[in-house]
C-alpha atoms as a PDB file:
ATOM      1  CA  UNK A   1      45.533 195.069 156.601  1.00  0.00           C
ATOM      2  CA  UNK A   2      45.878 197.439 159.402  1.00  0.00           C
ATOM      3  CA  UNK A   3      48.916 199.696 159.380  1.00  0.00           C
ATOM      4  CA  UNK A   4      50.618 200.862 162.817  1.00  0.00           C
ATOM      5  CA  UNK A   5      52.509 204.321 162.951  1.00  0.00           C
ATOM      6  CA  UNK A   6      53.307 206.375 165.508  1.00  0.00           C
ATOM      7  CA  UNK A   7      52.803 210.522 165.477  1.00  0.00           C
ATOM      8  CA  UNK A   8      53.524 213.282 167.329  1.00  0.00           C
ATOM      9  CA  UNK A   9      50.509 215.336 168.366  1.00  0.00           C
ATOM     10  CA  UNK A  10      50.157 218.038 171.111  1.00  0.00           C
ATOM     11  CA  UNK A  11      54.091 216.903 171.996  1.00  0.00           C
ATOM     12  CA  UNK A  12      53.000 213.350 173.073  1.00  0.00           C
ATOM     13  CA  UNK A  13      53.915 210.866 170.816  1.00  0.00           C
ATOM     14  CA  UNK A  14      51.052 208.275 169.976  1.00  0.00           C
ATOM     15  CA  UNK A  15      51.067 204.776 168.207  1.00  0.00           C
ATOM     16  CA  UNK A  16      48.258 204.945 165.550  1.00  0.00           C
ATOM     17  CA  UNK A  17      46.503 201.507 163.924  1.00  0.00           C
ATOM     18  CA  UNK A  18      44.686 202.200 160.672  1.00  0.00           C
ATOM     19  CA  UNK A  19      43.777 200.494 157.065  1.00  0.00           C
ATOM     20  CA  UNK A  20      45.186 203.629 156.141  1.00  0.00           C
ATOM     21  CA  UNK A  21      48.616 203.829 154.606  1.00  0.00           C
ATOM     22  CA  UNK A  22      51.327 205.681 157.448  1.00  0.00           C
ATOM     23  CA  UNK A  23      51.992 208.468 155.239  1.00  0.00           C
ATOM     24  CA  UNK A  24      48.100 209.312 155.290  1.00  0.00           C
ATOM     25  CA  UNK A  25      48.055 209.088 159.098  1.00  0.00           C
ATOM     26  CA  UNK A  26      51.470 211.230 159.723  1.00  0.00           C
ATOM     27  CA  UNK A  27      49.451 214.202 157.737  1.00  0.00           C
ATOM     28  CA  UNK A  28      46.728 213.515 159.627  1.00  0.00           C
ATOM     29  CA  UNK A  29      48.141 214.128 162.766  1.00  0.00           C
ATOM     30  CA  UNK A  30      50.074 216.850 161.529  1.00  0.00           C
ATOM     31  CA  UNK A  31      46.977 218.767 160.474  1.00  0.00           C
ATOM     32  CA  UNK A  32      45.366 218.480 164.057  1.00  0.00           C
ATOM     33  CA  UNK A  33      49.050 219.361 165.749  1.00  0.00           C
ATOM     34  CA  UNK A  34      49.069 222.323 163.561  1.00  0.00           C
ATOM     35  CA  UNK A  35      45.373 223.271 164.768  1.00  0.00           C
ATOM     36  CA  UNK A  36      45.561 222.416 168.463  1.00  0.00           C
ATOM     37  CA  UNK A  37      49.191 224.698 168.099  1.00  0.00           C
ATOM     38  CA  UNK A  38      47.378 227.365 166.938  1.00  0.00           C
ATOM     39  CA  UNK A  39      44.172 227.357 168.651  1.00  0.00           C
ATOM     40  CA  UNK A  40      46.820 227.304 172.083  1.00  0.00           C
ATOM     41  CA  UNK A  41      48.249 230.548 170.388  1.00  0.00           C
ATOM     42  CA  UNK A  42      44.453 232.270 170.197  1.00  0.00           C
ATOM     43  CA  UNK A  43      44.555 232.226 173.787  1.00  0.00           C
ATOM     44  CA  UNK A  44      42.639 229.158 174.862  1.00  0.00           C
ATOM     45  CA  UNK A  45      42.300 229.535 178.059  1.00  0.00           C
ATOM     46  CA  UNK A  46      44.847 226.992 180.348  1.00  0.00           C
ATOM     47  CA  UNK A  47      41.511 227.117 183.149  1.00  0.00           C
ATOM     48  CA  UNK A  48      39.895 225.080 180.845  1.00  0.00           C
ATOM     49  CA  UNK A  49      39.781 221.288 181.251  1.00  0.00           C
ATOM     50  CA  UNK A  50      41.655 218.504 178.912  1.00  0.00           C
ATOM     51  CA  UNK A  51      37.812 217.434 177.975  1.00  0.00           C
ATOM     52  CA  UNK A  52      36.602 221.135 176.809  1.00  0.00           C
ATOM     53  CA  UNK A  53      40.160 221.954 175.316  1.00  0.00           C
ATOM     54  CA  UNK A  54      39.456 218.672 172.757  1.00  0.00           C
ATOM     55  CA  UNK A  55      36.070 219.916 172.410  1.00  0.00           C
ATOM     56  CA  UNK A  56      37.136 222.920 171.478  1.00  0.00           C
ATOM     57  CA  UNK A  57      40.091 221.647 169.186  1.00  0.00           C
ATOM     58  CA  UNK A  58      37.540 218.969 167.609  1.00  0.00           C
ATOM     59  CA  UNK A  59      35.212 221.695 166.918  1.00  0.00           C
ATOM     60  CA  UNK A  60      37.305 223.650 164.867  1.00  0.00           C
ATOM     61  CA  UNK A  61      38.704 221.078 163.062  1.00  0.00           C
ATOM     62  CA  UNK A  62      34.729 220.288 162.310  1.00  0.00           C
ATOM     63  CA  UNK A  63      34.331 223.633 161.184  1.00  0.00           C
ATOM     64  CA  UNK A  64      37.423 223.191 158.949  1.00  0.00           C
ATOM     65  CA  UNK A  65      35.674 220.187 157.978  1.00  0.00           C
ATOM     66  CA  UNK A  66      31.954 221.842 157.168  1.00  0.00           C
ATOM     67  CA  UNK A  67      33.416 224.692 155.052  1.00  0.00           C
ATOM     68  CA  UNK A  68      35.546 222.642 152.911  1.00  0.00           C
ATOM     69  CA  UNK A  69      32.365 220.719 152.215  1.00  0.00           C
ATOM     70  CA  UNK A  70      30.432 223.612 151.397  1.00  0.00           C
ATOM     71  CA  UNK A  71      33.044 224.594 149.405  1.00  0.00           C
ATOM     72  CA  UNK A  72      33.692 221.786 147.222  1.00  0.00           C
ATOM     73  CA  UNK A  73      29.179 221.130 146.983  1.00  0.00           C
ATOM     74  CA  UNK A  74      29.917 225.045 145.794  1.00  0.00           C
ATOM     75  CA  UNK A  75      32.497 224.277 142.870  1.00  0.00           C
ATOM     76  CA  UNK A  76      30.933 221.042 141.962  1.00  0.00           C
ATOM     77  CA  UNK A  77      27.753 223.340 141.114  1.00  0.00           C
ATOM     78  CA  UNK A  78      30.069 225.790 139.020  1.00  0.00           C
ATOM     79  CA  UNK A  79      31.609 222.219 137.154  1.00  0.00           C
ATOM     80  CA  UNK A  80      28.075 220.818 136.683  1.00  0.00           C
ATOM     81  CA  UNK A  81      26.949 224.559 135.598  1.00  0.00           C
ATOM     82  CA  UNK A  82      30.375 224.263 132.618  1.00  0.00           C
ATOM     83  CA  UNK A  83      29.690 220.825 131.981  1.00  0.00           C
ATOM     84  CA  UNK A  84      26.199 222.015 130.934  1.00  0.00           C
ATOM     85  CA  UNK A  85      27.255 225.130 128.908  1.00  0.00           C
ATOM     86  CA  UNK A  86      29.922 223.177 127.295  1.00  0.00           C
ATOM     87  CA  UNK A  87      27.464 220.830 125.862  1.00  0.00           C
ATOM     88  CA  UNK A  88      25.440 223.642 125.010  1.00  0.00           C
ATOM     89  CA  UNK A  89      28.393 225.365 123.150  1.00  0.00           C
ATOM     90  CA  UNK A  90      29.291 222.008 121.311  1.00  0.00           C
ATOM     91  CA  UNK A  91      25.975 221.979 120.098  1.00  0.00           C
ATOM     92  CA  UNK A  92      25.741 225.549 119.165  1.00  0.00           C
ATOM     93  CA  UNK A  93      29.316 224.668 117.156  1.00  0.00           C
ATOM     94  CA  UNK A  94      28.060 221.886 115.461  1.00  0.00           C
ATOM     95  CA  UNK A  95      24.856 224.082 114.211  1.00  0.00           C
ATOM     96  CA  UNK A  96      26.816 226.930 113.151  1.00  0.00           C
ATOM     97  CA  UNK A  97      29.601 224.800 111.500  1.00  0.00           C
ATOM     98  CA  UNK A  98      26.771 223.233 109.397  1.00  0.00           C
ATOM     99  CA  UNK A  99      25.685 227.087 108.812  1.00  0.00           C
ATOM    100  CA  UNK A 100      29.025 228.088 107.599  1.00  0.00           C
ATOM    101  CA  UNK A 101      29.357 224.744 105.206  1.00  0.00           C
ATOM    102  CA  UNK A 102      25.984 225.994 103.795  1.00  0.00           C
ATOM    103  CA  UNK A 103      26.714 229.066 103.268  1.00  0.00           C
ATOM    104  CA  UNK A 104      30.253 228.008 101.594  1.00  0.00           C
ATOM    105  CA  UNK A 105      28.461 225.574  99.565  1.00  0.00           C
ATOM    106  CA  UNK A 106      25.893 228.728  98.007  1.00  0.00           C
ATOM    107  CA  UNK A 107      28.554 231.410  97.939  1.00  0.00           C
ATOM    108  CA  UNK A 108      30.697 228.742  95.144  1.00  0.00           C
ATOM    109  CA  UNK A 109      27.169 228.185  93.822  1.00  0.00           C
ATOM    110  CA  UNK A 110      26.590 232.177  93.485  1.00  0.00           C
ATOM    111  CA  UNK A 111      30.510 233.010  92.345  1.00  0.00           C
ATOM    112  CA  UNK A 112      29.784 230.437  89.372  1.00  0.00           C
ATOM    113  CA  UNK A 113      26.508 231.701  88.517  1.00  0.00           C
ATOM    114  CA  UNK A 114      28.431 235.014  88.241  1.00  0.00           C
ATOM    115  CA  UNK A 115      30.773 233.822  86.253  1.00  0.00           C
ATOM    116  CA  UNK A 116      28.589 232.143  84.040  1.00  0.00           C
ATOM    117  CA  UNK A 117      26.343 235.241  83.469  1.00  0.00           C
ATOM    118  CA  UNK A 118      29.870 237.291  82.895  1.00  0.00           C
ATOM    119  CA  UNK A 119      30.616 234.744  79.876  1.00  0.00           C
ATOM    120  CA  UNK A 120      27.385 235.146  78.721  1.00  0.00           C
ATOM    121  CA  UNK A 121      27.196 239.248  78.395  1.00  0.00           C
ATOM    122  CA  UNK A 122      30.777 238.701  76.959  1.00  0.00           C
ATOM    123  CA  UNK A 123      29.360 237.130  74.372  1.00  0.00           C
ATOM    124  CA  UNK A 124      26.366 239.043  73.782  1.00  0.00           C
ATOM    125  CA  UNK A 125      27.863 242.524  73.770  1.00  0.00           C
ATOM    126  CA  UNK A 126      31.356 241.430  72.092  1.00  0.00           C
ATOM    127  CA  UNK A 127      30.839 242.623  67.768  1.00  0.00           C
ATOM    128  CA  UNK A 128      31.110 240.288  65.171  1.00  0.00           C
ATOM    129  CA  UNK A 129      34.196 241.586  63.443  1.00  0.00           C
ATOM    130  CA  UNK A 130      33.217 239.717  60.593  1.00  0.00           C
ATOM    131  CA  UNK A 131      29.878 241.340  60.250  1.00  0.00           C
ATOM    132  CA  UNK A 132      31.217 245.536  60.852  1.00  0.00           C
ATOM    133  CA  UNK A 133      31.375 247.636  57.483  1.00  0.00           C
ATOM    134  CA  UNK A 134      33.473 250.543  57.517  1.00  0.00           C
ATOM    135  CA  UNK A 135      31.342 253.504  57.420  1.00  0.00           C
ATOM    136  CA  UNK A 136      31.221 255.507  53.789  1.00  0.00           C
ATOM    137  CA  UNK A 137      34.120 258.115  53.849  1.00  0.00           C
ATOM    138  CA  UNK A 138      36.115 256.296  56.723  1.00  0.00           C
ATOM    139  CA  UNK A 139      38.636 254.154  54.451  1.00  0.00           C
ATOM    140  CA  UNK A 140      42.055 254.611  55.195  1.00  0.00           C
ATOM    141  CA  UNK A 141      43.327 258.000  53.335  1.00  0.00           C
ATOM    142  CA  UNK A 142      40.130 259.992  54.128  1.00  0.00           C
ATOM    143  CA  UNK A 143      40.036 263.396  55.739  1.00  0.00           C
ATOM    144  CA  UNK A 144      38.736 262.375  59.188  1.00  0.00           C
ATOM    145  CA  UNK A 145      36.881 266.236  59.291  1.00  0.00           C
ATOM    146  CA  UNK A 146      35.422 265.733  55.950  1.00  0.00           C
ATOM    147  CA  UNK A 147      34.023 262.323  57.104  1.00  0.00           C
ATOM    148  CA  UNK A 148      32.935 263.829  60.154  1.00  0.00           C
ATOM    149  CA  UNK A 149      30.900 266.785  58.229  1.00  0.00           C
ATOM    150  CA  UNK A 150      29.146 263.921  56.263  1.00  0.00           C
ATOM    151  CA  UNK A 151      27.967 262.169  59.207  1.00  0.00           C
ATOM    152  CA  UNK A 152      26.758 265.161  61.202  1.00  0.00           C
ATOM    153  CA  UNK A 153      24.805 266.325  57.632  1.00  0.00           C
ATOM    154  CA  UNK A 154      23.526 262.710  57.432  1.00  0.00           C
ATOM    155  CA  UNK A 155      22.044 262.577  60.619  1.00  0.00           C
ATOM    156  CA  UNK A 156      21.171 266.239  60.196  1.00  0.00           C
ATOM    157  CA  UNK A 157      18.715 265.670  57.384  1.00  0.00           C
ATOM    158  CA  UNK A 158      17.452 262.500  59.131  1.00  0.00           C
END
């Protein structure tokens, strides 16, 4: 379906045919008005000829074209490049979330191990209160200095 339009360019107004859609053609022709406007304002010379002034215009609108090319062949490198690392960074996540899980998982293991051996010494170093014997001259009533004396001479003449 071709689309007719017309469009103002260089002050002449000019009927346009094209699949494209009007609105597509109108910035179109604004873009080269606005380069062929300011190409006249860098001093192109009015000796020239129509045929080398739309040389002239056409090749800087080529040269708009070319860099933008460049440019975009540029950032699609710089996408590819963090498309790539991304990957790469997933990956590393994945490995190091595993890591952490692992590491999780043995420090519960360790903290109940711990607690296990805690119970354990508990148990081994609590006394049997059923099992301690008052030692001879501690029952309640004694002289504590007396009982001391006897202890010092019994481990005295040990």
């Amino acid at each position: 379906m071709d689309n007719t339009t017309e469009v103002v360019i260089g002050g002449e107004i000019i009927t346009l045919r094209s699949a494209e859609e009007p609105m597509y053609m109108q910035k179109l022709a604004r873009y080269v008005d606005q380069k062929m406007t300011e190409l006249r304002k860098k001093s192109v010379s009015a000796a020239i000829d129509d045929k080398a002034r739309t040389v002239i215009y056409a090749l800087n609108i080529a040269d708009d074209y070319i860099k933008t090319n460049e440019k975009l062949t540029r950032l699609e490198a710089v996408h590819k490049r963090f498309v790539v690392d991304n990957g790469n960074l997933q990956k590393e996540n994945g490995i190091l979330s595993a890591s952490v899980k692992a590491l999780e998982a043995e420090l519960s293991r360790t903290r109940a191990e711990k607690d296990e051996l805690l119970k354990t010494l508990e148990k081994e170093t609590k006394p049997d209160r059923r099992e301690t014997k008052p030692i001879s001259g501690t029952e309640p009533g004694t002289d504590l200095t007396s009982t001391t004396s006897k202890i010092a001479r019994k481990v005295a003449a040990k």
